[in-house]
Protein backbone atom coordinates (compact mmCIF):
# COMPACT_ATOMS: atom_id res chain seq x y z
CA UNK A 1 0.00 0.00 0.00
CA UNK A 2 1.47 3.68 -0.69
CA UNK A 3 2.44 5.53 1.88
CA UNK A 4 0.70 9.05 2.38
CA UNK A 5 2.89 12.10 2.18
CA UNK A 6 0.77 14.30 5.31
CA UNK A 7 2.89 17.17 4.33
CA UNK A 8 1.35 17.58 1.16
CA UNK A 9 -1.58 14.97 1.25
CA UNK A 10 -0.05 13.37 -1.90
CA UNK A 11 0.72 9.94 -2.71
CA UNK A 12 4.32 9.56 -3.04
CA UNK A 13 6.90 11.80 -4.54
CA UNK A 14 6.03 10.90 -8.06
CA UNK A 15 5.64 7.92 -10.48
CA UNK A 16 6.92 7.26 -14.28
CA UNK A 17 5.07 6.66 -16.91
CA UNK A 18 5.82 4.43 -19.81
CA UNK A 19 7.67 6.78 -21.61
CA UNK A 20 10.05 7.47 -18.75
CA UNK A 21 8.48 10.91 -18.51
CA UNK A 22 8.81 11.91 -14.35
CA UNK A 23 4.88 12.48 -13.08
CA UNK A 24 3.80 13.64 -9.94
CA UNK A 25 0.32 13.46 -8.17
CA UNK A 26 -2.36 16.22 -8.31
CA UNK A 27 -2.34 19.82 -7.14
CA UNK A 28 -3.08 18.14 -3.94
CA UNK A 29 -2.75 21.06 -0.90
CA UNK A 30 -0.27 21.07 2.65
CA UNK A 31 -2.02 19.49 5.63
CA UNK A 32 -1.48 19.75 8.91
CA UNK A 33 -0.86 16.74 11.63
CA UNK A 34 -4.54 16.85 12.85
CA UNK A 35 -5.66 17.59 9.21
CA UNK A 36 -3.99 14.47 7.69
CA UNK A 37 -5.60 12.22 10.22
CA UNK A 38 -8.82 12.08 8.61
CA UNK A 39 -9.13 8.67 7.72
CA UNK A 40 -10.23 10.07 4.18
CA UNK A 41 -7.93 11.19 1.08
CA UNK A 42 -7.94 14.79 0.87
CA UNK A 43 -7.76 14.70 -2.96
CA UNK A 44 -7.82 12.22 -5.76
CA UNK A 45 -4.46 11.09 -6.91
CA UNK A 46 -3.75 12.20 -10.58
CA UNK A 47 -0.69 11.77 -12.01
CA UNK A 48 0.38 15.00 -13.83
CA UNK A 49 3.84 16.01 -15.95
CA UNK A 50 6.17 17.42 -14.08
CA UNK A 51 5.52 22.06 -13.84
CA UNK A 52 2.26 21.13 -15.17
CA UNK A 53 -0.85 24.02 -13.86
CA UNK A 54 -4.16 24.63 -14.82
CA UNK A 55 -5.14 26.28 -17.92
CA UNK A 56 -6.38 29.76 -17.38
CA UNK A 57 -9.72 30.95 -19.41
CA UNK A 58 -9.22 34.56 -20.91
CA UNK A 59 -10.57 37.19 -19.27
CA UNK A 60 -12.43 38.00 -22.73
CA UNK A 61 -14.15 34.64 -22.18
CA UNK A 62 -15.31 34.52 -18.52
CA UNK A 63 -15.43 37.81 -16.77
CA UNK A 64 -13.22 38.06 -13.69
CA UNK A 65 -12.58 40.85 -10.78
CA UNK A 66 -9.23 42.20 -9.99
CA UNK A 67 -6.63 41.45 -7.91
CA UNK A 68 -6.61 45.12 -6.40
CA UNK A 69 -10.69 44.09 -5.91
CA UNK A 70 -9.44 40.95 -3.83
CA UNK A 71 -7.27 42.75 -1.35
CA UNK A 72 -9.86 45.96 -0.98
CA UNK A 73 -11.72 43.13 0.12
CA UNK A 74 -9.75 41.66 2.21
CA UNK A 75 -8.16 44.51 4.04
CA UNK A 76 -12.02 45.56 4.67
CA UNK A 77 -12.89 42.26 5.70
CA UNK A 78 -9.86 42.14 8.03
CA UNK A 79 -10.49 44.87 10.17
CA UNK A 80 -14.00 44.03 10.48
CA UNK A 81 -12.82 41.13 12.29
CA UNK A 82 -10.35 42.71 14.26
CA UNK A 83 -13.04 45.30 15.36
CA UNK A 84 -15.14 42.77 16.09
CA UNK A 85 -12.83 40.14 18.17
CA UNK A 86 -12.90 37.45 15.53
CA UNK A 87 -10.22 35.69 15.00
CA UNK A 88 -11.28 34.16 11.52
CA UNK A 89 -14.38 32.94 9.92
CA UNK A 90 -16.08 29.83 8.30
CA UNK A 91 -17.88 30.59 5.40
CA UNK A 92 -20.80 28.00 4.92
CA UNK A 93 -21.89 28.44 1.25
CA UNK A 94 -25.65 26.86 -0.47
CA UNK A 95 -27.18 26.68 -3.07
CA UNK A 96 -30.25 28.00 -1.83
CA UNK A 97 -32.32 30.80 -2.91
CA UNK A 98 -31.23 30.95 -6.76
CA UNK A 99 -27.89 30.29 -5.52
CA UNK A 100 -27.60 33.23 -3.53
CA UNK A 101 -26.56 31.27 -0.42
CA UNK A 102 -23.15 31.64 -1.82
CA UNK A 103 -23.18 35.25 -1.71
CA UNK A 104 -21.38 35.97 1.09
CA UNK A 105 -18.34 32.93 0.21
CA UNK A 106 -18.42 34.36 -3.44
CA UNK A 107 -17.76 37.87 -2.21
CA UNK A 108 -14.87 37.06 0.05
CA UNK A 109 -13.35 33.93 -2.41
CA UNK A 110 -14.24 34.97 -5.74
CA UNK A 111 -15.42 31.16 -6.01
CA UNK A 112 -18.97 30.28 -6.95
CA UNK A 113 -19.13 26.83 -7.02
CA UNK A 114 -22.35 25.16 -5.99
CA UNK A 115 -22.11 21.79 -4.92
CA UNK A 116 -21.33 21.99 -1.05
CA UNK A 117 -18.78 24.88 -1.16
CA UNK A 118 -17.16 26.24 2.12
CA UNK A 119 -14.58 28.72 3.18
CA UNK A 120 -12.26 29.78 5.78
CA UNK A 121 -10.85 33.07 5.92
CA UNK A 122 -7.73 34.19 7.87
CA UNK A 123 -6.38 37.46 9.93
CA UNK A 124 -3.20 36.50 8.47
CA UNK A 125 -3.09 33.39 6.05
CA UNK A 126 -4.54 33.44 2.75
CA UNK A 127 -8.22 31.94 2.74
CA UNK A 128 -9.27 28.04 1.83
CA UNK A 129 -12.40 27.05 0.02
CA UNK A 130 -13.45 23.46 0.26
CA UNK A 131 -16.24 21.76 -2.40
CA UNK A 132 -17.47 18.58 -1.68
CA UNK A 133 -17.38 16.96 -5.15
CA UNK A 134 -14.48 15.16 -5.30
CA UNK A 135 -15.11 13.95 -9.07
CA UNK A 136 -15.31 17.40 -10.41
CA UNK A 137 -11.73 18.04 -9.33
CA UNK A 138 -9.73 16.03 -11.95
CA UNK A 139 -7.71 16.42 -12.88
CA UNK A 140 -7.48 19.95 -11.13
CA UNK A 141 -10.91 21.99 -9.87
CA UNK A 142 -12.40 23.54 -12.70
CA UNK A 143 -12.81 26.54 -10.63
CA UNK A 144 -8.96 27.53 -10.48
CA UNK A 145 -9.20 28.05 -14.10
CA UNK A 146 -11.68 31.03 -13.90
CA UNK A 147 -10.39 33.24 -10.59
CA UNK A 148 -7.09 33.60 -9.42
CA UNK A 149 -8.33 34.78 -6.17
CA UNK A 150 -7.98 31.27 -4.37
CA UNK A 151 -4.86 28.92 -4.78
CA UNK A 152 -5.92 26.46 -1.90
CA UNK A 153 -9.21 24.28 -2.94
CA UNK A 154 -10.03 21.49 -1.26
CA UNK A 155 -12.25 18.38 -1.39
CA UNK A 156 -14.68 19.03 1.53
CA UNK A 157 -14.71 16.12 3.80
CA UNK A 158 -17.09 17.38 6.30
CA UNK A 159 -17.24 19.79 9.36
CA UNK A 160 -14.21 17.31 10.65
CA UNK A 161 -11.86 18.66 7.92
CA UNK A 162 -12.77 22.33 8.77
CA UNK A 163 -12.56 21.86 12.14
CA UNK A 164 -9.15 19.63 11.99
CA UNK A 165 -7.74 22.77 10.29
CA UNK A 166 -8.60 25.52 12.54
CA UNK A 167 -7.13 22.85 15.27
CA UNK A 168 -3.50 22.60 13.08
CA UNK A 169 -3.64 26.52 13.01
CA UNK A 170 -4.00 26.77 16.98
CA UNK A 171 -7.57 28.74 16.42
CA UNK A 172 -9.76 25.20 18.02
CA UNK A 173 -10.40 27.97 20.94
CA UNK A 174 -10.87 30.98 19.19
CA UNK A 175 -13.29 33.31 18.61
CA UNK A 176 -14.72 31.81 14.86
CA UNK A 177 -17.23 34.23 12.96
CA UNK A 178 -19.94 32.06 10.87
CA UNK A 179 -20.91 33.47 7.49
CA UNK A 180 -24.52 32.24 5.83
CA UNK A 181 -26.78 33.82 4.35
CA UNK A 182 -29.88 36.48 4.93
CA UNK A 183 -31.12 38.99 2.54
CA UNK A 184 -34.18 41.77 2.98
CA UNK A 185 -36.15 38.74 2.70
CA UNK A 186 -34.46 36.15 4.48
CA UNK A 187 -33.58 38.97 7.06
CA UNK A 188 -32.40 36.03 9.44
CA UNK A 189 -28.42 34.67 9.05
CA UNK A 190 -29.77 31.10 7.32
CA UNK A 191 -27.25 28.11 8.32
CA UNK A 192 -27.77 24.18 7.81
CA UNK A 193 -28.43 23.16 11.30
CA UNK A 194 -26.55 20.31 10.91
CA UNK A 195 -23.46 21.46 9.68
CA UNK A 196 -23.31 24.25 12.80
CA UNK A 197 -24.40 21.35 14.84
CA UNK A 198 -21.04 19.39 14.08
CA UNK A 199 -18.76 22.34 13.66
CA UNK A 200 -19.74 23.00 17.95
CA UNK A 201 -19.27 19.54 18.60
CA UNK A 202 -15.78 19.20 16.80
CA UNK A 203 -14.78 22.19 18.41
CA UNK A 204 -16.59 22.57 21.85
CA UNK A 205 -14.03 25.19 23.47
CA UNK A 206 -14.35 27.47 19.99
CA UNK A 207 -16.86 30.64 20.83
CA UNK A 208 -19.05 30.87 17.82
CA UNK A 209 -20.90 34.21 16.86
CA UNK A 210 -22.75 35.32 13.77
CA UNK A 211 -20.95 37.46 11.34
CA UNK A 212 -22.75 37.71 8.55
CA UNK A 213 -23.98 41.54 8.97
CA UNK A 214 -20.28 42.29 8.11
CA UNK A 215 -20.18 40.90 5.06
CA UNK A 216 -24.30 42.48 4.25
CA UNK A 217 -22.61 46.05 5.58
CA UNK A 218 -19.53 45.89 2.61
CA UNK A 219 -21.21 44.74 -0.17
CA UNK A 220 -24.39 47.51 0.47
CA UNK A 221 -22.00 50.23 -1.62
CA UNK A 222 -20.65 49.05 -4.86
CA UNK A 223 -16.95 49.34 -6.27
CA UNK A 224 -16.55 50.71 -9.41
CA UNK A 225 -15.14 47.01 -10.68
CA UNK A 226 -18.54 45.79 -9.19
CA UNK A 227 -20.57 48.06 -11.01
CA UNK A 228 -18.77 47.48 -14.54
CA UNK A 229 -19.94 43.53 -14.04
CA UNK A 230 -22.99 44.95 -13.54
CA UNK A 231 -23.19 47.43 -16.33
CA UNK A 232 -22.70 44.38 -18.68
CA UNK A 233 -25.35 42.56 -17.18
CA UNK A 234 -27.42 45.56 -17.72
CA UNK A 235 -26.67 45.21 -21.35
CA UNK A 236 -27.56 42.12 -21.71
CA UNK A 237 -30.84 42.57 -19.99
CA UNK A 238 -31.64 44.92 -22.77
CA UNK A 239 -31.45 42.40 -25.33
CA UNK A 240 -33.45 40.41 -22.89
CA UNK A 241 -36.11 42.62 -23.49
CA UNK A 242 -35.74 42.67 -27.27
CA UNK A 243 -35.80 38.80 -27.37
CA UNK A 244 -39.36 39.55 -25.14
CA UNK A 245 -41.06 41.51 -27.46
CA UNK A 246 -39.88 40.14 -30.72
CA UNK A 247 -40.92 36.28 -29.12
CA UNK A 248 -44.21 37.24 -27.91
CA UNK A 249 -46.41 36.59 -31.12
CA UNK A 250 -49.77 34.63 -31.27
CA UNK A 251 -49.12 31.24 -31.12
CA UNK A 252 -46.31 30.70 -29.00
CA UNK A 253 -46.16 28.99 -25.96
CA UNK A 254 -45.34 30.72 -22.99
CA UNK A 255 -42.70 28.11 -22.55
CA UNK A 256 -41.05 28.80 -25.93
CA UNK A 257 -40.55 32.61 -24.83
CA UNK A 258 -39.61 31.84 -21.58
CA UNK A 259 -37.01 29.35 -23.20
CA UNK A 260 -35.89 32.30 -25.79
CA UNK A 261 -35.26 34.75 -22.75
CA UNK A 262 -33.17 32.52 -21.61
CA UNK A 263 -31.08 31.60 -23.76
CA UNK A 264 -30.28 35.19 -24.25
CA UNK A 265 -28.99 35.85 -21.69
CA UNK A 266 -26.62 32.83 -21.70
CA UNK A 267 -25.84 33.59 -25.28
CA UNK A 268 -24.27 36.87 -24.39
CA UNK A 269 -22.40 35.19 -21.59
CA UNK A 270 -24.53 35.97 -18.25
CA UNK A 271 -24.19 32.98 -16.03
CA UNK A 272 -27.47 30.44 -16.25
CA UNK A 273 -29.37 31.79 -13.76
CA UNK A 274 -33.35 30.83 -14.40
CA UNK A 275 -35.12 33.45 -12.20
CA UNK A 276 -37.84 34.54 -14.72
CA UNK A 277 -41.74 35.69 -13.11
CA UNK A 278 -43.28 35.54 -16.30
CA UNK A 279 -47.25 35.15 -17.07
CA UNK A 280 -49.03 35.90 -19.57
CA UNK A 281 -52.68 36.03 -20.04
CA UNK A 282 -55.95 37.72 -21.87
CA UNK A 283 -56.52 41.67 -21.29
CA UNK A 284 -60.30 41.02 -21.82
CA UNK A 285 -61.99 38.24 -20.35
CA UNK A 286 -64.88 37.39 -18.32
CA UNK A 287 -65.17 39.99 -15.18
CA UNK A 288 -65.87 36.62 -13.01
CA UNK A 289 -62.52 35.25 -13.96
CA UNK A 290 -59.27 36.24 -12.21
CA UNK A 291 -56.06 36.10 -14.14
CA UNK A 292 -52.68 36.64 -12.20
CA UNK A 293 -51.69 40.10 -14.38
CA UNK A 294 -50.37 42.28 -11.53
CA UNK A 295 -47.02 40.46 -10.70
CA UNK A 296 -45.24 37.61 -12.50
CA UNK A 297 -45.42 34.06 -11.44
CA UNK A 298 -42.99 31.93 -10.03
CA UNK A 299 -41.89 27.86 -11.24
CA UNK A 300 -43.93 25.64 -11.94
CA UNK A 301 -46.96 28.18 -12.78
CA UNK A 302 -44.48 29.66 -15.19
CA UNK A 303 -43.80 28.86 -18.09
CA UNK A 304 -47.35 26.91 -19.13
CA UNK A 305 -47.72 25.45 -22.42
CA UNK A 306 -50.18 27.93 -23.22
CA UNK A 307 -49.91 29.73 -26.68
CA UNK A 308 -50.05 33.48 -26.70
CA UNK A 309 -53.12 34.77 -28.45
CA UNK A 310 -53.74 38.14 -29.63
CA UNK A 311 -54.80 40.88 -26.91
CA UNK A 312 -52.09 38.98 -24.13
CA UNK A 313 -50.54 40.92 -21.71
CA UNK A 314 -46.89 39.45 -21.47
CA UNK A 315 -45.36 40.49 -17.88
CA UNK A 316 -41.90 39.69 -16.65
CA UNK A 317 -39.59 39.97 -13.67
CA UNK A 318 -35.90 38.86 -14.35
CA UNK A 319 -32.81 38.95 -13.29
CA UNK A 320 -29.58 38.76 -15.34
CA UNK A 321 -26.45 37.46 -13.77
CA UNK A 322 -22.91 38.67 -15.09
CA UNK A 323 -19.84 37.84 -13.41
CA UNK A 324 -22.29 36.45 -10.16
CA UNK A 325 -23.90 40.36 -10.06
CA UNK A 326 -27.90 40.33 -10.31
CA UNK A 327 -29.98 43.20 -12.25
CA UNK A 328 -32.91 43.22 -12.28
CA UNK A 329 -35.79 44.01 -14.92
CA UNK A 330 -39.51 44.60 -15.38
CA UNK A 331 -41.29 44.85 -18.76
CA UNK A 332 -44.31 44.65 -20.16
CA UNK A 333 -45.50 43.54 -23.77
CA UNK A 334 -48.66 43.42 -25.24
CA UNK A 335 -49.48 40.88 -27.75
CA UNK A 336 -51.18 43.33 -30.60
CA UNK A 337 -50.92 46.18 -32.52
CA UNK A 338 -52.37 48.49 -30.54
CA UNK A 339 -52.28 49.45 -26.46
CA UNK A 340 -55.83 49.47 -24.96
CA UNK A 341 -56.13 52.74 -23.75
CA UNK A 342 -56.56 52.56 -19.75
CA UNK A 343 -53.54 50.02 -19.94
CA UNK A 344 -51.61 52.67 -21.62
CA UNK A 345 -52.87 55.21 -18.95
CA UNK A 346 -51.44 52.48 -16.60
CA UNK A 347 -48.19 52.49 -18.05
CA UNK A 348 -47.79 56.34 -18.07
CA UNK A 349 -48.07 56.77 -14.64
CA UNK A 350 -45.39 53.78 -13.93
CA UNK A 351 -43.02 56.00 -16.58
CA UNK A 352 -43.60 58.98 -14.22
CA UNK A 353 -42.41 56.71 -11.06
CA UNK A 354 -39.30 55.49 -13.23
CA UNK A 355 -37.98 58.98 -14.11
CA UNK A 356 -38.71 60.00 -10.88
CA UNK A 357 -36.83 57.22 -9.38
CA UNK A 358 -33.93 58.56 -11.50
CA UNK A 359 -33.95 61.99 -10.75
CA UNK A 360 -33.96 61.12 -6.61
CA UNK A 361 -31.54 58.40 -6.70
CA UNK A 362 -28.63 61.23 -6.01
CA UNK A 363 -26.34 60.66 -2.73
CA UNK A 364 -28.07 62.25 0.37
CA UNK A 365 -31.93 61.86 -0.49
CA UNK A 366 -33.67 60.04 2.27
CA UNK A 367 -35.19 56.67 1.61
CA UNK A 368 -38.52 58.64 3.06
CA UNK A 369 -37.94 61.51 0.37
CA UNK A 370 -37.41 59.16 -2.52
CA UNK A 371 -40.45 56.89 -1.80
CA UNK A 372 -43.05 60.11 -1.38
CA UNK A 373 -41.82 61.20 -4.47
CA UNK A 374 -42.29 57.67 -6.15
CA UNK A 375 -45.57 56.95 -4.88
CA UNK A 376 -46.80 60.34 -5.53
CA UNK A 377 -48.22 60.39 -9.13
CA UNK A 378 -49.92 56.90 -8.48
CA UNK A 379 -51.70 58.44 -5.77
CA UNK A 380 -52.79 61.42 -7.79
CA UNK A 381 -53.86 58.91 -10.75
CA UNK A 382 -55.87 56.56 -8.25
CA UNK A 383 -54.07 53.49 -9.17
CA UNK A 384 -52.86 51.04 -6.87
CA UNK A 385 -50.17 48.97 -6.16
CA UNK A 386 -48.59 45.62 -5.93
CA UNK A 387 -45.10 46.59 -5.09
CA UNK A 388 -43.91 50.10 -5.86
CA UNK A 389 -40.36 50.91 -4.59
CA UNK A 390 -37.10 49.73 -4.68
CA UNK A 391 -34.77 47.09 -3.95
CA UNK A 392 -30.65 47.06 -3.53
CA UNK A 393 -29.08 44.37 -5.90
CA UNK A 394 -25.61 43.16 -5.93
CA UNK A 395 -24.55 39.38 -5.45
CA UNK A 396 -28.47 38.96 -3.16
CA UNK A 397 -31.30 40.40 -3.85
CA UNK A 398 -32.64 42.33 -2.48
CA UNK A 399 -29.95 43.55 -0.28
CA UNK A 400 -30.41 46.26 2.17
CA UNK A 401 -31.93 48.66 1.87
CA UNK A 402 -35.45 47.23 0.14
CA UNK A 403 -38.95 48.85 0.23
CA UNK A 404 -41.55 47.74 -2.05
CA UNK A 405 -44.76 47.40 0.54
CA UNK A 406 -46.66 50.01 2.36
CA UNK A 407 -45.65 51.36 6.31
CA UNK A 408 -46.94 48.59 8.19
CA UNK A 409 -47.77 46.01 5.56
CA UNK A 410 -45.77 42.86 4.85
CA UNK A 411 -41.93 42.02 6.58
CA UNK A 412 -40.58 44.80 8.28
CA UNK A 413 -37.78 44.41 5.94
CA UNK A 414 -39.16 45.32 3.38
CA UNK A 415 -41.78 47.88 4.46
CA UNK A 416 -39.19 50.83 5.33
CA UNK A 417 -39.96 50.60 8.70
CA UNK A 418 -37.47 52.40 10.48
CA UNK A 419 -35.28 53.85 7.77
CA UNK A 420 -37.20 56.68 6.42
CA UNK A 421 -34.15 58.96 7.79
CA UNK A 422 -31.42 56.55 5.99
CA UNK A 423 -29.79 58.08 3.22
CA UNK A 424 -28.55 57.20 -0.48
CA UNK A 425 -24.90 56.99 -0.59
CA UNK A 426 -23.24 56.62 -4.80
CA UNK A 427 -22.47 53.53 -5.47
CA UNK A 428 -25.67 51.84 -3.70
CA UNK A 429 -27.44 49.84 -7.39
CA UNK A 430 -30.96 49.89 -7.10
CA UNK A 431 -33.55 47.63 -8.83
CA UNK A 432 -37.36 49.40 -9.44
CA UNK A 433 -40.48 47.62 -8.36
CA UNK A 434 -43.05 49.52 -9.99
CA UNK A 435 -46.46 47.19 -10.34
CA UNK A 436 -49.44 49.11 -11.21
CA UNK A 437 -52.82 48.73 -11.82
CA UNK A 438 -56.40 50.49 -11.90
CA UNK A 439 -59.04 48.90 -9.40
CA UNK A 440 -61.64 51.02 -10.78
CA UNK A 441 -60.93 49.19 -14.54
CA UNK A 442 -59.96 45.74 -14.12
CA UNK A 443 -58.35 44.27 -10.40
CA UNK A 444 -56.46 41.79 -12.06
CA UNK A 445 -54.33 43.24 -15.14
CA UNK A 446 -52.05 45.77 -14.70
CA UNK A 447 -47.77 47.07 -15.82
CA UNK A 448 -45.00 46.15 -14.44
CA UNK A 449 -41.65 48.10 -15.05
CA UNK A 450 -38.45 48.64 -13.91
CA UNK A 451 -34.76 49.98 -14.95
CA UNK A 452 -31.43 49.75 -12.51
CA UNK A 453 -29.98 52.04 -11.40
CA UNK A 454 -26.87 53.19 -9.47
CA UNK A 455 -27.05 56.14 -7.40
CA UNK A 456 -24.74 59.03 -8.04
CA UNK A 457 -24.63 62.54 -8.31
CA UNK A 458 -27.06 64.30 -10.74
CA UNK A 459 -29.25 61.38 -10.92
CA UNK A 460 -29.08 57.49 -11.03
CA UNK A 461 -27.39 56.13 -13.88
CA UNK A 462 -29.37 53.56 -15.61
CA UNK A 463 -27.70 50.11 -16.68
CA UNK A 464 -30.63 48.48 -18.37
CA UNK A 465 -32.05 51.12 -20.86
CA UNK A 466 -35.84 49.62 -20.75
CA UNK A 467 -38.18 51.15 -23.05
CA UNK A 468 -40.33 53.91 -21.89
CA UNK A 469 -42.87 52.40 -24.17
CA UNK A 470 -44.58 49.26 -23.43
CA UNK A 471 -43.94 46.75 -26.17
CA UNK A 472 -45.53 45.82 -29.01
CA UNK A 473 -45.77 41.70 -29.59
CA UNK A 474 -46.84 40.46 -32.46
């Protein structure tokens, strides 16, 4: 039987192949005593030429943050901790959520991978990311050909491996800072009881303490690296839109436009990402049956096999993700060649919201100021509303700060309870939630629209570029 190296967790020093050509095993990392004990190889043994590394991906063909990004983060990230008496921090990454359980591990590692990915992240030792799959890691893990941010990736063996590494690194009593995931939805830190559980009982004299809000606190204002990701997401969106209207013609099914938006978006090289609240359904139809027109549906309701049929309203929610950054969209298309009148009256007043929306979205307005201003010309119209406000966007969404209900209505969250005095800083990016409808003509049709925006001075600037004109099907 070979002999393990528990230096480097490889196999040997090396084997030869028939050739006589010296090989050596995988890209297999340094363990530590307690580490190596794990009666579990760390990686799979690959033999590999001798100098040989991963092949890197251009940065024309995957989209990548910088280096000078990385430490920013870091150094932020750092003090944090130091501020805060941590001594480092396990990042416990899911795929919950459309994936945004890895926010927070993504933000920190640069690494996105889904399948059972966790971190650890050190005052003074670059960070480790473990993912569980040990056959998607030969002969290398794909993910060191796509980030340079992360040399160390491991094969996850469980909350043993974690905790066997804080023990090599003298930290089995420290002060360890967990990292899940919450968002203005989710507004609690969201962990896999089970993996906590066995992290506490591996290391009982460790003192544990949330610190997610840290991590919620840096990414709430955007870098300017952040923002170009996001600018090109915003661009693709747009064409997003285009593939919308030109794909919703009588006759289709739901599920073929659904299926065309999509592939746009991964076409033009946004990451597949299948968050889509599209419905469709009949402007005019009987007043004793309700169609869901005010909002877009969520999987399975959406996408039906249902074709389109002239007089549809087409509404969708989307987000586009570039890079791992979200924007989002709203848009609405009717099926036809003309706009029925009261839903065009509809759609003005949502146009009034958005370019209000833009004007206020300058550093220093008040979250209270921006939404009175919003909400102002719906109230002189006598609409109503399904959601009309805003919601922060980066990696999550939303992300703080998010207000799309009334005072008093819905989570607290997401009502602006208690930050009507908060203001805009530049950099915050800003999805719209404007969802209109009149009660007085039909309760269950209405617009939805949206841009996003970035706050700065003078106004937000918009990455999307939605049409202030509702589109035309057909």
């Amino acid at each position: 039987m070979t002999a393990i190296d528990t230096t480097t967790g490889n196999s040997g020093a090396g084997n030869q192949d028939p050739d006589g050509v010296q090989m050596r095993t995988g890209l297999s990392p340094k363990l530590g005593p307690a580490a190596a004990q794990i009666p579990m190889r760390p990686y799979p043994e690959h033999a590999l030429p001798p100098g040989a590394h991963p092949n890197v991906v251009a940065p024309e063909h995957f989209p990548r943050l910088s280096a000078a990004e990385r430490d920013r983060r870091w150094d932020g990230l750092r003090k944090r901790m130091i501020f805060g008496g941590v001594d480092c921090l396990i990042l416990l990454g899911t795929d919950m959520y459309w994936d945004m359980g890895l926010a927070n591990l993504r933000y920190v590692t640069g690494v996105g991978a889904k399948m059972g990915t966790k971190g650890l992240f050190f005052l003074d030792a670059d960070p480790i990311v473990y993912n569980a799959v040990p056959h998607m890691s030969r002969p290398f893990h794909a993910q060191q050909t796509v980030q340079d941010w992360i040399s160390d990736i491991r094969i996850l063996r469980g909350p043993t491996e974690i905790a066997a590494e804080l023990r090599d690194r003298g930290l089995d009593r420290a002060r360890i800072g967990i990292v899940g995931f919450s968002s203005a939805i989710l507004s609690a830190s969201v962990f896999v009881d089970a993996e906590l559980q066995a992290l506490r009982a591996a290391l009982p004299e460790a003192r544990f303490v949330d610190f997610g809000y840290a991590l919620e606190e840096m990414r709430m204002i955007k870098s300017e690296e952040e923002l170009a990701l996001m600018r090109q997401g915003g661009q693709v969106a747009r064409k997003v839109i285009d593939a919308m209207v030109e794909g919703a013609r009588p006759g289709v099914r739901e599920a073929e436009l659904y299926a065309d938006m999509v592939r746009t978006q991964i076409a033009n090289g946004a990451e597949p990402n299948i968050f889509n609240l599209m419905t469709s359904g009949p402007v005019e139809h009987p007043p004793t049956e309700i169609w869901h027109l005010l909002h877009g549906s969520d999987q399975p309701a959406s996408p039906t096999m249902r074709p389109l049929a002239e007089g549809d309203n087409v509404i969708s929610e989307f987000h586009t993700k570039y890079g791992g950054y979200l924007v989002h969209t709203e848009y609405t298309v009717h099926v036809g060649s003309r706009v029925p009148a009261r839903l065009q009256r509809i759609w003005d007043v949502a146009v009034e919201c958005l370019d209000i929306s833009q004007d206020m979205m300058r550093p220093g307005v008040t979250v209270r100021e921006l939404l009175e201003a919003l909400r102002r010309p719906v109230a002189k119209a006598r609409l109503e509303w399904v959601e009309l406000g805003f919601h922060a966007m980066g990696l999550v969404s939303p992300e703080f700060p998010t207000v799309v209900y009334e005072p008093g209505f819905g989570i607290d969250t997401a009502n602006g309870s208690k930050i009507g005095d908060l203001e805009l800083e530049e950099g915050m990016a800003f999805g719209n939630n404007i969802d209109l409808f009149d009660p007085t003509w039909k309760p269950d049709v209405g617009c939805v629209l949206s841009d996003f925006m970035v706050v700065r001075e003078g106004g937000a600037e918009l990455l999307v570029g939605t049409p202030r004109t509702i589109g035309l099907g057909g």
